[in-house]
PDB file of N, CA and C in Angstrom:
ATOM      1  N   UNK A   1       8.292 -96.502   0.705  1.00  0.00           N
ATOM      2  CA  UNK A   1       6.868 -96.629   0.539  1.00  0.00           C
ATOM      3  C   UNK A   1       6.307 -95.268   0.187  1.00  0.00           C
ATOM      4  N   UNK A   2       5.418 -95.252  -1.087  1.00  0.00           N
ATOM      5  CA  UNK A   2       4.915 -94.085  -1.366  1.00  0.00           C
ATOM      6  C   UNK A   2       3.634 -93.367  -0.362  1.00  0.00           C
ATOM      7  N   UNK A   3       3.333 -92.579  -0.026  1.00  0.00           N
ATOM      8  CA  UNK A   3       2.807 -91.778   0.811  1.00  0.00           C
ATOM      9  C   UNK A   3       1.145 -91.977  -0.064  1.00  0.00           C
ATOM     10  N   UNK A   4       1.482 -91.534  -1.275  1.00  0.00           N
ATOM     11  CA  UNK A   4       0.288 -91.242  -1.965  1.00  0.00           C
ATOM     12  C   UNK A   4      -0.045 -92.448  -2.777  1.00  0.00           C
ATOM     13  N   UNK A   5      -1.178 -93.106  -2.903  1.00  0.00           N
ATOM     14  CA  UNK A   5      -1.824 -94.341  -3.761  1.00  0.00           C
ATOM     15  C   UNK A   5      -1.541 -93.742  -5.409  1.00  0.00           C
ATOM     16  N   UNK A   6      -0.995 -94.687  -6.191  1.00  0.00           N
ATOM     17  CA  UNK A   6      -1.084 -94.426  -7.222  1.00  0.00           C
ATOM     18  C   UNK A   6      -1.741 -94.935  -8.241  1.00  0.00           C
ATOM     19  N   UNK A   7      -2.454 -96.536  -7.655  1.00  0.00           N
ATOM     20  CA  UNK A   7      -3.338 -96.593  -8.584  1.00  0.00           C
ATOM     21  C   UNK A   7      -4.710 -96.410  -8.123  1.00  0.00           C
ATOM     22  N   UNK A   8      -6.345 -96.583  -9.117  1.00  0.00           N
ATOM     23  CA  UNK A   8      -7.274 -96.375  -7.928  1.00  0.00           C
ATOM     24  C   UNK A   8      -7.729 -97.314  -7.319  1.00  0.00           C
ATOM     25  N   UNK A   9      -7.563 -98.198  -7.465  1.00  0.00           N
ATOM     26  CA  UNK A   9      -7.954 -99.553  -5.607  1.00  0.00           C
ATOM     27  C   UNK A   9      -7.630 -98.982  -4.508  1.00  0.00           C
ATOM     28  N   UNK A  10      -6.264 -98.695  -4.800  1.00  0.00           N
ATOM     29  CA  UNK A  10      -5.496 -98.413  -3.777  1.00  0.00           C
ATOM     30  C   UNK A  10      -6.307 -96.664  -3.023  1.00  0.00           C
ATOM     31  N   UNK A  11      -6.840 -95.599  -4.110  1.00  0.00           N
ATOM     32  CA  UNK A  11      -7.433 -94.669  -3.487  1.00  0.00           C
ATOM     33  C   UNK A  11      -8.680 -94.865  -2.539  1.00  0.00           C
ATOM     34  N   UNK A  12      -9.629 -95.735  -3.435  1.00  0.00           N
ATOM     35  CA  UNK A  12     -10.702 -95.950  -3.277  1.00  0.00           C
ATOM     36  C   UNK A  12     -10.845 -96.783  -1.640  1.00  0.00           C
ATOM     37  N   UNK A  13     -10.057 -97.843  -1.335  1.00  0.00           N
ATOM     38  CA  UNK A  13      -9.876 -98.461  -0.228  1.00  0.00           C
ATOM     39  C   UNK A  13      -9.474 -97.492   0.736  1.00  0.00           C
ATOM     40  N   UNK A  14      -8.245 -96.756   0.665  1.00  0.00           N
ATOM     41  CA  UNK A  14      -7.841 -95.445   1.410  1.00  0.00           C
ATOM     42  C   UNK A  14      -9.163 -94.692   2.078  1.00  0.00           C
ATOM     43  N   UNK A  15      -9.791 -94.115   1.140  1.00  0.00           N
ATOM     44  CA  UNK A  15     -10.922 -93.363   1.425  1.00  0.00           C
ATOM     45  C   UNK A  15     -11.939 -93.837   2.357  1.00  0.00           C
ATOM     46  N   UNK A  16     -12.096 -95.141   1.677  1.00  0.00           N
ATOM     47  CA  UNK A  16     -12.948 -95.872   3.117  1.00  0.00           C
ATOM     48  C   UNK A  16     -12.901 -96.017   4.011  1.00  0.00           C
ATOM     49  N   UNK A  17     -11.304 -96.542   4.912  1.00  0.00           N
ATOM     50  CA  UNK A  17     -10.324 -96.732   5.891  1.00  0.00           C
ATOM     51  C   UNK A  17     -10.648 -95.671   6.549  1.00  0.00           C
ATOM     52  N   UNK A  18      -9.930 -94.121   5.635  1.00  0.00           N
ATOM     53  CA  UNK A  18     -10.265 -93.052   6.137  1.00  0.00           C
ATOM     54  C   UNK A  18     -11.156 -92.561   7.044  1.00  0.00           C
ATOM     55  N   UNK A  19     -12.224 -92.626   5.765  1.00  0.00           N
ATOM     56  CA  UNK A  19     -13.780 -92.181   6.873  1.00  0.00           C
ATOM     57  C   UNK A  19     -14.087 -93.085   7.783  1.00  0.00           C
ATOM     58  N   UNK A  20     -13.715 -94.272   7.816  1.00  0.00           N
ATOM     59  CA  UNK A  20     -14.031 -95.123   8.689  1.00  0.00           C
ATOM     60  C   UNK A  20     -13.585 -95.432   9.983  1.00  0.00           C
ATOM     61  N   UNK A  21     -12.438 -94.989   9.928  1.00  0.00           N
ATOM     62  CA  UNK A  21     -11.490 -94.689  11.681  1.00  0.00           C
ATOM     63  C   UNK A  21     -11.789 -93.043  11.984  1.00  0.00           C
ATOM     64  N   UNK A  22     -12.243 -92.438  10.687  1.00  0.00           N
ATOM     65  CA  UNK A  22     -12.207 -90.818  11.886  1.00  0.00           C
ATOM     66  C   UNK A  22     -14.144 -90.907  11.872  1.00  0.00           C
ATOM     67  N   UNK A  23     -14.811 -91.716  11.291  1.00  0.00           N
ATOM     68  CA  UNK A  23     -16.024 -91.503  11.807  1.00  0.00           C
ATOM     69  C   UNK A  23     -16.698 -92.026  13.874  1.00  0.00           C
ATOM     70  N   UNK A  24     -16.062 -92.160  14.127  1.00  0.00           N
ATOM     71  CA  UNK A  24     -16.071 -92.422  15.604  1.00  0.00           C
ATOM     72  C   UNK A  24     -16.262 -91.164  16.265  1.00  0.00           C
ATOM     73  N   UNK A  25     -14.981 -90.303  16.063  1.00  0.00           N
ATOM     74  CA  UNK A  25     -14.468 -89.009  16.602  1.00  0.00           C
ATOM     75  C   UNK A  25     -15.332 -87.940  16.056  1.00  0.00           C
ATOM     76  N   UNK A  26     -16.352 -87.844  14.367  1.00  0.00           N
ATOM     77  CA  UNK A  26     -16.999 -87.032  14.319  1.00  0.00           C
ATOM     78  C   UNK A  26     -18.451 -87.355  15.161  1.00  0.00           C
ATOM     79  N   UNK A  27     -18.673 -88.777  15.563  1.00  0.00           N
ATOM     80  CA  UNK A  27     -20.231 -88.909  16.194  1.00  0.00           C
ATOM     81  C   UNK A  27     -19.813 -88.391  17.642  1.00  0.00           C
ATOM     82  N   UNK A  28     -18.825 -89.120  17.932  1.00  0.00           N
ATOM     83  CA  UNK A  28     -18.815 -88.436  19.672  1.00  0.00           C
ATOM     84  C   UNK A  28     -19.103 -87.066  19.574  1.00  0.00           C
ATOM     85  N   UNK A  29     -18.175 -86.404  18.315  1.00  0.00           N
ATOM     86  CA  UNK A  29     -18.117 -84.828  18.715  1.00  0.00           C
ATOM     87  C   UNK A  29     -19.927 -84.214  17.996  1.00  0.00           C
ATOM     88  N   UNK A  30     -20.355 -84.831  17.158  1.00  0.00           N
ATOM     89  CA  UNK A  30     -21.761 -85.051  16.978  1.00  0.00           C
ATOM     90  C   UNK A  30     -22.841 -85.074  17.998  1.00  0.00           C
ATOM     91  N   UNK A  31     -22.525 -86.042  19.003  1.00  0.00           N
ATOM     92  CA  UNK A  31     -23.204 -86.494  19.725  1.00  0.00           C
ATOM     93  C   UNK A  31     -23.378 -85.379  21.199  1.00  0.00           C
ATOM     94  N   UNK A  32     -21.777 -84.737  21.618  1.00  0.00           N
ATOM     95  CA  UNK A  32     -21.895 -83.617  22.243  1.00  0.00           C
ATOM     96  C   UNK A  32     -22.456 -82.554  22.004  1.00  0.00           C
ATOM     97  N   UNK A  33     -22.507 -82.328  20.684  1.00  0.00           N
ATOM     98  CA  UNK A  33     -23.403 -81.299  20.500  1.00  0.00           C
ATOM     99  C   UNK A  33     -24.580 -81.363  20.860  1.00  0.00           C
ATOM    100  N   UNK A  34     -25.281 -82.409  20.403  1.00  0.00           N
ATOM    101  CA  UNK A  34     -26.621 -83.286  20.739  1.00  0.00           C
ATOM    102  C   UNK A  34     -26.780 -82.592  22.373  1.00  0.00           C
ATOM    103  N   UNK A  35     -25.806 -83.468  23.263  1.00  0.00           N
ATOM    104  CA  UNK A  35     -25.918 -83.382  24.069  1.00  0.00           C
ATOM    105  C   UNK A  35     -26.317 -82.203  24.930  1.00  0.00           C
ATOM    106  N   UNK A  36     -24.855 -81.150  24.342  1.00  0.00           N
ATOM    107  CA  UNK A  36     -25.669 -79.718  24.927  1.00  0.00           C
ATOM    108  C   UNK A  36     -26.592 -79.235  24.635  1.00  0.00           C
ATOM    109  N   UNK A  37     -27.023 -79.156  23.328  1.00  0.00           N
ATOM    110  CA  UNK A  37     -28.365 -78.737  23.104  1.00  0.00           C
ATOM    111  C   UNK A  37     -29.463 -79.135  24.071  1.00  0.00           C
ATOM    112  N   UNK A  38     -29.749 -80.059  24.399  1.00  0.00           N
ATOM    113  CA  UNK A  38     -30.420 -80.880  25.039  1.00  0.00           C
ATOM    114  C   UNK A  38     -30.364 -80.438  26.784  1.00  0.00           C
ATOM    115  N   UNK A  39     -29.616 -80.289  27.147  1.00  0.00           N
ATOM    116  CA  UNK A  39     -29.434 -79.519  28.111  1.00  0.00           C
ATOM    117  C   UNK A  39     -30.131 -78.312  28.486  1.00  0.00           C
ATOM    118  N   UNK A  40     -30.190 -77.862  27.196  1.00  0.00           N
ATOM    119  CA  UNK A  40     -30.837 -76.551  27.549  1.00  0.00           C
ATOM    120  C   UNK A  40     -29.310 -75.233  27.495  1.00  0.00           C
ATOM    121  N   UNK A  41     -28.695 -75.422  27.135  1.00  0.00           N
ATOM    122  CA  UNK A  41     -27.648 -74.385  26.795  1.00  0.00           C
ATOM    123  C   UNK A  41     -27.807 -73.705  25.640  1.00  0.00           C
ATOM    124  N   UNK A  42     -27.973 -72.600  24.808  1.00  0.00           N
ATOM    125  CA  UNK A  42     -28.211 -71.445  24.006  1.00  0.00           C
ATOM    126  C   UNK A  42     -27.590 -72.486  22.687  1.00  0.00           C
ATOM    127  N   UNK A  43     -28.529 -72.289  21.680  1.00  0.00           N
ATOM    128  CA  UNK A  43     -27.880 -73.046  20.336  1.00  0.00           C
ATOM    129  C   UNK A  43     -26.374 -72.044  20.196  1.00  0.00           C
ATOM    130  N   UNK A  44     -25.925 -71.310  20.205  1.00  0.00           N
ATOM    131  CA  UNK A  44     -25.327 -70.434  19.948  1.00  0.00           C
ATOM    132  C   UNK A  44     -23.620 -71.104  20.666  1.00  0.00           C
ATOM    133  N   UNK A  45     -23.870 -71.630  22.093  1.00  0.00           N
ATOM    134  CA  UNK A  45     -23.130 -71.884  22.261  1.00  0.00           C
ATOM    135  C   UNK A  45     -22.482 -73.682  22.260  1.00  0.00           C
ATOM    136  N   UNK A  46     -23.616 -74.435  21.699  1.00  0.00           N
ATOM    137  CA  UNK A  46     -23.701 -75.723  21.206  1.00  0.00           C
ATOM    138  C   UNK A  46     -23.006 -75.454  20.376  1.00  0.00           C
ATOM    139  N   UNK A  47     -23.492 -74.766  19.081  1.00  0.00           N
ATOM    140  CA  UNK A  47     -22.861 -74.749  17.937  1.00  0.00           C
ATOM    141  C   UNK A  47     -21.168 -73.854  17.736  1.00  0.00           C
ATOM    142  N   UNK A  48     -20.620 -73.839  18.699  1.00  0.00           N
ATOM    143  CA  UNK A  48     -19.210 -73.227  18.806  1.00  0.00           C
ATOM    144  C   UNK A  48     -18.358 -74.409  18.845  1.00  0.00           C
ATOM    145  N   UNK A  49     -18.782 -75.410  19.470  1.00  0.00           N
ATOM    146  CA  UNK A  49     -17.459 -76.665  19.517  1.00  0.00           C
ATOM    147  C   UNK A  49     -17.802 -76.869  18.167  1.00  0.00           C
ATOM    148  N   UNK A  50     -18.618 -77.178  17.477  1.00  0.00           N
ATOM    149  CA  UNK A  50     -18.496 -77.990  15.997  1.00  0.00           C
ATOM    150  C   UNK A  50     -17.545 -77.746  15.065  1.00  0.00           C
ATOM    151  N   UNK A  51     -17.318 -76.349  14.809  1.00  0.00           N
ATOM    152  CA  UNK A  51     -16.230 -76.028  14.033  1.00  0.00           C
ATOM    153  C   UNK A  51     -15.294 -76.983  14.423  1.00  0.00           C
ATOM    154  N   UNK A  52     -14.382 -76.826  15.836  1.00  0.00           N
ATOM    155  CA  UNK A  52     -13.446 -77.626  15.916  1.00  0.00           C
ATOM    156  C   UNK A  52     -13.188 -78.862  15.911  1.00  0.00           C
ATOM    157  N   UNK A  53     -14.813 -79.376  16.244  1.00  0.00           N
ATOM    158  CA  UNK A  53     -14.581 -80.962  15.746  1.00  0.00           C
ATOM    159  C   UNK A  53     -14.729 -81.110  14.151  1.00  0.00           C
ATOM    160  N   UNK A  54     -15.363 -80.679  13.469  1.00  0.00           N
ATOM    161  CA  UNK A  54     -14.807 -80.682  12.149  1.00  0.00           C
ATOM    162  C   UNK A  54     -13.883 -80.587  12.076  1.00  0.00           C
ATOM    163  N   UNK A  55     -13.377 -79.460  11.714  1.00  0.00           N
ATOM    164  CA  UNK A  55     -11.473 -78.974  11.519  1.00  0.00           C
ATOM    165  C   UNK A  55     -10.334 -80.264  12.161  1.00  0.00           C
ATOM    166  N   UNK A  56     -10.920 -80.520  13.079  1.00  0.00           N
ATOM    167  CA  UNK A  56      -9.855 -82.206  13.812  1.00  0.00           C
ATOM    168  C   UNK A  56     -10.099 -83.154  12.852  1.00  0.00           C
ATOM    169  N   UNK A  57     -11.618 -83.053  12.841  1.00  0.00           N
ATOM    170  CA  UNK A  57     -12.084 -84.656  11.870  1.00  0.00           C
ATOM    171  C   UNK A  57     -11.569 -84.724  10.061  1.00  0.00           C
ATOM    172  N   UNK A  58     -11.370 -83.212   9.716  1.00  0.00           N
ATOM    173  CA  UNK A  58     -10.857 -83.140   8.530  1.00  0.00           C
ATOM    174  C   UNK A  58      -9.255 -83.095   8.735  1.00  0.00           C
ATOM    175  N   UNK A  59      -8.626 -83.004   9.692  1.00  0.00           N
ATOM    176  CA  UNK A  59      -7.050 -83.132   9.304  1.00  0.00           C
ATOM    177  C   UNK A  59      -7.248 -84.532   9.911  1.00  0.00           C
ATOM    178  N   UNK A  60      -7.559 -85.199  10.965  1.00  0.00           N
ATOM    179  CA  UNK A  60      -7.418 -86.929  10.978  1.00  0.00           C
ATOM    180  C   UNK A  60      -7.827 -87.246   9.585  1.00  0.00           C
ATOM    181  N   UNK A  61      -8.844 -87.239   8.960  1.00  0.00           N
ATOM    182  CA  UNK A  61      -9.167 -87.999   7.321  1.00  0.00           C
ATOM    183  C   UNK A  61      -8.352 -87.633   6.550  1.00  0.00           C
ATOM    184  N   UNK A  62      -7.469 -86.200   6.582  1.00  0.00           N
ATOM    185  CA  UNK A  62      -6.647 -86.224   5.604  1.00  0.00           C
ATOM    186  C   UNK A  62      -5.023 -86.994   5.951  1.00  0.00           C
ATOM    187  N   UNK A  63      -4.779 -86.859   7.147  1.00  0.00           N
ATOM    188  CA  UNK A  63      -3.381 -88.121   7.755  1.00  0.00           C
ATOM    189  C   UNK A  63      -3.651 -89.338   7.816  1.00  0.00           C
ATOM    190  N   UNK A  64      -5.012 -89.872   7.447  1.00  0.00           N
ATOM    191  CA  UNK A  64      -5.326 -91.617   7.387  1.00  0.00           C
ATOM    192  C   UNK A  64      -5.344 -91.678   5.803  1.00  0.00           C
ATOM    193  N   UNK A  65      -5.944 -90.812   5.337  1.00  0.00           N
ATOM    194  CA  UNK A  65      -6.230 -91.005   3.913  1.00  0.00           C
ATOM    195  C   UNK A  65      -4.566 -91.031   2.828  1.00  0.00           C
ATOM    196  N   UNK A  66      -3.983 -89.639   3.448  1.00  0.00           N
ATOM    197  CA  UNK A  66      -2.263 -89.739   2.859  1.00  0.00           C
ATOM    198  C   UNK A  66      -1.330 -90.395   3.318  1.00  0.00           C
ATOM    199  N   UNK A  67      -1.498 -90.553   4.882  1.00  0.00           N
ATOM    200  CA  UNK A  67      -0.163 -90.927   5.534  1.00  0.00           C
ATOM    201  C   UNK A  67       0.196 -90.257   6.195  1.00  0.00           C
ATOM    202  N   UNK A  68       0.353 -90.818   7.441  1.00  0.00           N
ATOM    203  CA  UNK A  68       1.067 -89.695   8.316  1.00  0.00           C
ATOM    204  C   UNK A  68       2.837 -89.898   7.967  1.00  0.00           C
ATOM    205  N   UNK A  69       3.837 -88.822   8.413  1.00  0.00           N
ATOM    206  CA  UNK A  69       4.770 -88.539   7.752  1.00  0.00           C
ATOM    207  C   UNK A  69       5.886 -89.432   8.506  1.00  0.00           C
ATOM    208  N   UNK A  70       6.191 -90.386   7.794  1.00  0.00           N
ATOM    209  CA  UNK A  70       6.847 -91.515   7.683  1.00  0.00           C
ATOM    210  C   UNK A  70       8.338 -91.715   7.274  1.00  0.00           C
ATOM    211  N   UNK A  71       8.981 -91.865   8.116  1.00  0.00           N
ATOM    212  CA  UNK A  71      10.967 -91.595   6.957  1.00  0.00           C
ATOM    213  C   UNK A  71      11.197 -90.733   6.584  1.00  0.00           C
ATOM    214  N   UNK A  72      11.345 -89.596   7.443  1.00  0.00           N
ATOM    215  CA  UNK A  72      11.746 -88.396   7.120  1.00  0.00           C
ATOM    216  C   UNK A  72      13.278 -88.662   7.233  1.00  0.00           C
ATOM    217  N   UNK A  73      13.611 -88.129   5.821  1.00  0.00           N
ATOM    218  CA  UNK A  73      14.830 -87.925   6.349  1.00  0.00           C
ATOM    219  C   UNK A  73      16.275 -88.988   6.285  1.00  0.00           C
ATOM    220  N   UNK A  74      15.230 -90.066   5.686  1.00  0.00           N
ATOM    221  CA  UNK A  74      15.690 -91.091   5.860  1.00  0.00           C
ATOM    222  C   UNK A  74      17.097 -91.392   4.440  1.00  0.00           C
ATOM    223  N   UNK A  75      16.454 -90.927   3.869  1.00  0.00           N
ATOM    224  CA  UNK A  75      17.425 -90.590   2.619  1.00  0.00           C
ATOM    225  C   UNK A  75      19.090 -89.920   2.534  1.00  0.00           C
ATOM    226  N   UNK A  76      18.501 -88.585   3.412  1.00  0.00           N
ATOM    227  CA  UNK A  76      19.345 -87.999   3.739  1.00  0.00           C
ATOM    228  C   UNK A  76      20.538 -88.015   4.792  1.00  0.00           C
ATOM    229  N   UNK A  77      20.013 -88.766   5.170  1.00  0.00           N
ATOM    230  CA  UNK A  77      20.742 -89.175   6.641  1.00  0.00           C
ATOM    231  C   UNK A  77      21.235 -90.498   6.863  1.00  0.00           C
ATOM    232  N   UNK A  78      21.155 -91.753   6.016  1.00  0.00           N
ATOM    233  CA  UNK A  78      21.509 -93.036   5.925  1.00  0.00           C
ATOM    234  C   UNK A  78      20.619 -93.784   6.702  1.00  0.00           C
ATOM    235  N   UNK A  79      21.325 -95.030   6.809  1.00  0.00           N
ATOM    236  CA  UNK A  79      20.793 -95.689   8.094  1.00  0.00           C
ATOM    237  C   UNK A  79      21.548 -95.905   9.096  1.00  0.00           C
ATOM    238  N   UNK A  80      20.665 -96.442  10.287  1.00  0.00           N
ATOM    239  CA  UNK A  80      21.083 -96.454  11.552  1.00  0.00           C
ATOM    240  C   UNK A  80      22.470 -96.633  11.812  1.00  0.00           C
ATOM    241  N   UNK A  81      22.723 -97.777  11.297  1.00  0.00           N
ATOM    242  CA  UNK A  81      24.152 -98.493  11.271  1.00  0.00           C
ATOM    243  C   UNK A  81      25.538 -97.630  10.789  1.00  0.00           C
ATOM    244  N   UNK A  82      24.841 -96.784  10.384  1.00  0.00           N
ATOM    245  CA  UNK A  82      25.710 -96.114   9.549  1.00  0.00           C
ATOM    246  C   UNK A  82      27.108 -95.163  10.492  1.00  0.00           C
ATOM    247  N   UNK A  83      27.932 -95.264  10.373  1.00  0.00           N
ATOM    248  CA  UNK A  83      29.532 -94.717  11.165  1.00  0.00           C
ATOM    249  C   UNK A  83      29.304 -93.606  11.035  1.00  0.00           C
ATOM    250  N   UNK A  84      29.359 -92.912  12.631  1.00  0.00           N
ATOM    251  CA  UNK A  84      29.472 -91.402  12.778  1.00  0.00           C
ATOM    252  C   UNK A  84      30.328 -90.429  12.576  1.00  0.00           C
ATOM    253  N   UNK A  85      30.617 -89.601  11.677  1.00  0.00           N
ATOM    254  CA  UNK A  85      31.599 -88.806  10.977  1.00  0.00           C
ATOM    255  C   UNK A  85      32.592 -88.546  12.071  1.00  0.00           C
ATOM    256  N   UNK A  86      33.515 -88.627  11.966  1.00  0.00           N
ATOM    257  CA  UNK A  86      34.630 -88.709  13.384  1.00  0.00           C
ATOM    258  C   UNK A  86      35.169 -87.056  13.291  1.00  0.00           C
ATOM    259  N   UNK A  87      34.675 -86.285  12.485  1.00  0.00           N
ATOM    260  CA  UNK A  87      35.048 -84.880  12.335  1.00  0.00           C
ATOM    261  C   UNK A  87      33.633 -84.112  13.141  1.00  0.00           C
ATOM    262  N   UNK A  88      32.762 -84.547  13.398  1.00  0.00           N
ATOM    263  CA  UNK A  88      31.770 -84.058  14.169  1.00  0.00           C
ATOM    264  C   UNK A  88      32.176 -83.787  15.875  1.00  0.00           C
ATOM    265  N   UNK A  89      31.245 -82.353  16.352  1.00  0.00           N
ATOM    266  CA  UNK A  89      31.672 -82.442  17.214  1.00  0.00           C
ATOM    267  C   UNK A  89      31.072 -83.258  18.488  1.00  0.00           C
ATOM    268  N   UNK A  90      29.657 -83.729  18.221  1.00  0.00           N
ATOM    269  CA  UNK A  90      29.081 -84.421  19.080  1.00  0.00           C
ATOM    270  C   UNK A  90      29.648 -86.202  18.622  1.00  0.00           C
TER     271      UNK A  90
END
């Protein structure tokens, strides 16, 4: 199975999926901000988690959108079934 969409349905649907399972994780982390502010805590230090919920919310959209990494290896190594080299030492 290819990792990457090759035609565009297939991108265009991706993209949606995408934003659409990591938009949860940017409102919560949205919403904390909200929250501290609101509190009464220094904008200064509200606005320090955001970076990192961005930076999370952009590598989740980019592993929903490509694929997370799937059959590694799989090529190289046969399959399961496959007879263990009797010259090995494990």
């Amino acid at each position: 199975m290819d990792a990457l969409p090759t035609n565009d349905d297939d991108a265009g649907s991706s993209r949606a999926r995408a934003a659409l399972y990591i938009s949860p994780f940017v409102a919560i982390g949205l919403f904390d901000v909200v929250l501290l502010l609101g509190w009464g805590l220094d904008p200064l230090w509200g606005f320090m988690i955001l970076p990192p919920i961005l930076a999370i919310s952009i590598l989740g959209y980019i592993g929903f959108r490509h694929g997370f990494i799937r059959d590694v290896g799989e090529d190289r190594y046969g399959d399961e079934d496959d007879e263990p080299h009797r010259d090995t030492q494990f």
